[in-house]
Protein backbone atom coordinates (compact mmCIF):
# COMPACT_ATOMS: atom_id res chain seq x y z
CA UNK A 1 -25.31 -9.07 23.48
CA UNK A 2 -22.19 -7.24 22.22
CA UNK A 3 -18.73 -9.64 22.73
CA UNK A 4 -16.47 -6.68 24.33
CA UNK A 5 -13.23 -8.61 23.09
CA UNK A 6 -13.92 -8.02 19.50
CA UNK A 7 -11.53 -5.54 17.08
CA UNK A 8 -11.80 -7.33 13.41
CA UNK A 9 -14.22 -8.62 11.71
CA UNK A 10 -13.84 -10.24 8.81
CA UNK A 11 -17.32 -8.37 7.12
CA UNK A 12 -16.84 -4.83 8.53
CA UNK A 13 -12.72 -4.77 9.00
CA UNK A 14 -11.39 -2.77 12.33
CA UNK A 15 -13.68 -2.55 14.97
CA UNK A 16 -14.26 -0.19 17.41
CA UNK A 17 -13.34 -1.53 20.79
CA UNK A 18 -16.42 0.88 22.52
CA UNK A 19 -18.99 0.87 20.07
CA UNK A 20 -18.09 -1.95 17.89
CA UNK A 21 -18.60 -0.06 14.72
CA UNK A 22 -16.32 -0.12 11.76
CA UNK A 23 -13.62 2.48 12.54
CA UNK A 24 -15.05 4.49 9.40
CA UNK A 25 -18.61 4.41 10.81
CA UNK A 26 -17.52 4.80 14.72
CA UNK A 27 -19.73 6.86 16.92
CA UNK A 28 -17.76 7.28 19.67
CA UNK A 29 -15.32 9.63 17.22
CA UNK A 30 -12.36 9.40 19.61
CA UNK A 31 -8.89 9.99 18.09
CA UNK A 32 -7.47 6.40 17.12
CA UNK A 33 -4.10 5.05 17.33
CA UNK A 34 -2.35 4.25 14.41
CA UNK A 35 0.37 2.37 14.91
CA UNK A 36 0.76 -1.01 16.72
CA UNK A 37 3.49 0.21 19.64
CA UNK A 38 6.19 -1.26 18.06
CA UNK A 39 8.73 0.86 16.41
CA UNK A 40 10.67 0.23 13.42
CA UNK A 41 13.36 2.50 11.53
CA UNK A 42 14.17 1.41 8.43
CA UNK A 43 16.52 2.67 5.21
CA UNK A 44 13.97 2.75 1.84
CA UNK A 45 15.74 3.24 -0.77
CA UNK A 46 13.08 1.33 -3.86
CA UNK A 47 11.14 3.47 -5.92
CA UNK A 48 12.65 6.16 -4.49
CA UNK A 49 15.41 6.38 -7.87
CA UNK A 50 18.28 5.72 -5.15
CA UNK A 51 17.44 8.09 -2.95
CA UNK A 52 17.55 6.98 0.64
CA UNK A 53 14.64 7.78 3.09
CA UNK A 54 14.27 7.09 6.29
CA UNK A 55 11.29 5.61 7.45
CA UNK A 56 9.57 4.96 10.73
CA UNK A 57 6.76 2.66 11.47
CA UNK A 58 4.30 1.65 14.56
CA UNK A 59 4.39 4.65 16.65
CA UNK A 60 1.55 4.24 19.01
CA UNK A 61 0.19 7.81 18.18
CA UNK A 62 -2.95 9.77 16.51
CA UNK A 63 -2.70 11.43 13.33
CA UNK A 64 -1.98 15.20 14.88
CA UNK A 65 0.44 13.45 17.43
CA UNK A 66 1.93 11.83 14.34
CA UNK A 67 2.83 15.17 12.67
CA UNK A 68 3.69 17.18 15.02
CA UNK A 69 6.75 14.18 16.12
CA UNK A 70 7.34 14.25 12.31
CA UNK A 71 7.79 17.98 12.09
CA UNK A 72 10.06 17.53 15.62
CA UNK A 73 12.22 15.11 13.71
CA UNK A 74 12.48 17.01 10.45
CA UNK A 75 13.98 20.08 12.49
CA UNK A 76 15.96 18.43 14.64
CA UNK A 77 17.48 15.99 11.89
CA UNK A 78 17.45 19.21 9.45
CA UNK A 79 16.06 17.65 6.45
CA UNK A 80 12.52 17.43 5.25
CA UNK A 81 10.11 14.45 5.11
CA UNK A 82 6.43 13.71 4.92
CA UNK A 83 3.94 12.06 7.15
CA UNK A 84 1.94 9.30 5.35
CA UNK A 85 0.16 6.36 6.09
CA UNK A 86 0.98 6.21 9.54
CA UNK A 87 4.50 6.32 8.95
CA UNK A 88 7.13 9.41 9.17
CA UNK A 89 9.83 9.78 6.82
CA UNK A 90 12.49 11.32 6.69
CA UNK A 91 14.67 12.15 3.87
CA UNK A 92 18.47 10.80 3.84
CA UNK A 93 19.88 8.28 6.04
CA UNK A 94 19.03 9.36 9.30
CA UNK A 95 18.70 6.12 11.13
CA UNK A 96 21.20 6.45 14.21
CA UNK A 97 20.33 10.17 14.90
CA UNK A 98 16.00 9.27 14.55
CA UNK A 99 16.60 6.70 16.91
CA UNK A 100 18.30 8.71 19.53
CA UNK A 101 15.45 11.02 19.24
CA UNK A 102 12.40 9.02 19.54
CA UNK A 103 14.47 7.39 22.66
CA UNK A 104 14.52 11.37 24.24
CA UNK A 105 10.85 11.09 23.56
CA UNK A 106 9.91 7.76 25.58
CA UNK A 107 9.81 5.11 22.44
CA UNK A 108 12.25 2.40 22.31
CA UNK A 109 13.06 1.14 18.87
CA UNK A 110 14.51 -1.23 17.01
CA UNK A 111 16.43 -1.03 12.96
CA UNK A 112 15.12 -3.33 10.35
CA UNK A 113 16.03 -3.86 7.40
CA UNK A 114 19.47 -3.98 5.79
């Protein structure tokens, strides 16, 4: 009998909530959400050699989703940036103006960091 609340485990990592395979092995191949719903802009400045960057965490959205808002908020912030890891960044100190944007789009969101 399958237990329908499971989504880690501690031998197979993320589970599938459908088919309760390993996300990697899922059969059900539906588009999964990255982020956790909870949306964080932050200023990253380490390993960066002082550059600033601009990062935002947790959006709720699939990959494709997740690029095409990351190539919305590199036009409309007019800088460039990268998608990776579930995360969209943006380069420069963009904070107040990201923020404002991902509010137009339905996400509230929240600064971290210093």
């Amino acid at each position: 009998m399958k237990n329908r609340n499971l989504v880690y485990s501690t031998d197979q990592g993320r589970l599938c909530p459908d088919c309760e395979l390993s996300t990697s092995q899922c059969k059900c191949k539906k588009e999964s959400v990255i982020g956790n719903g909870k949306v964080l802009i932050s200023l990253e400045t380490k390993g960066r050699k002082g550059k600033g960057v601009t990062v935002v965490a947790g959006l709720p959205l699939a990959e494709d989703a997740l690029k095409q808002l990351g190539k919305k908020l590199k036009t409309q912030c007019g800088t460039g940036g990268a998608v990776k890891d579930g995360q969209i960044e943006i380069q420069g100190d963009n904070r107040a103006k990201v923020k404002e944007l991902l509010e137009k789009e339905g996400y509230s969101s929240k600064f971290t960091g210093g």
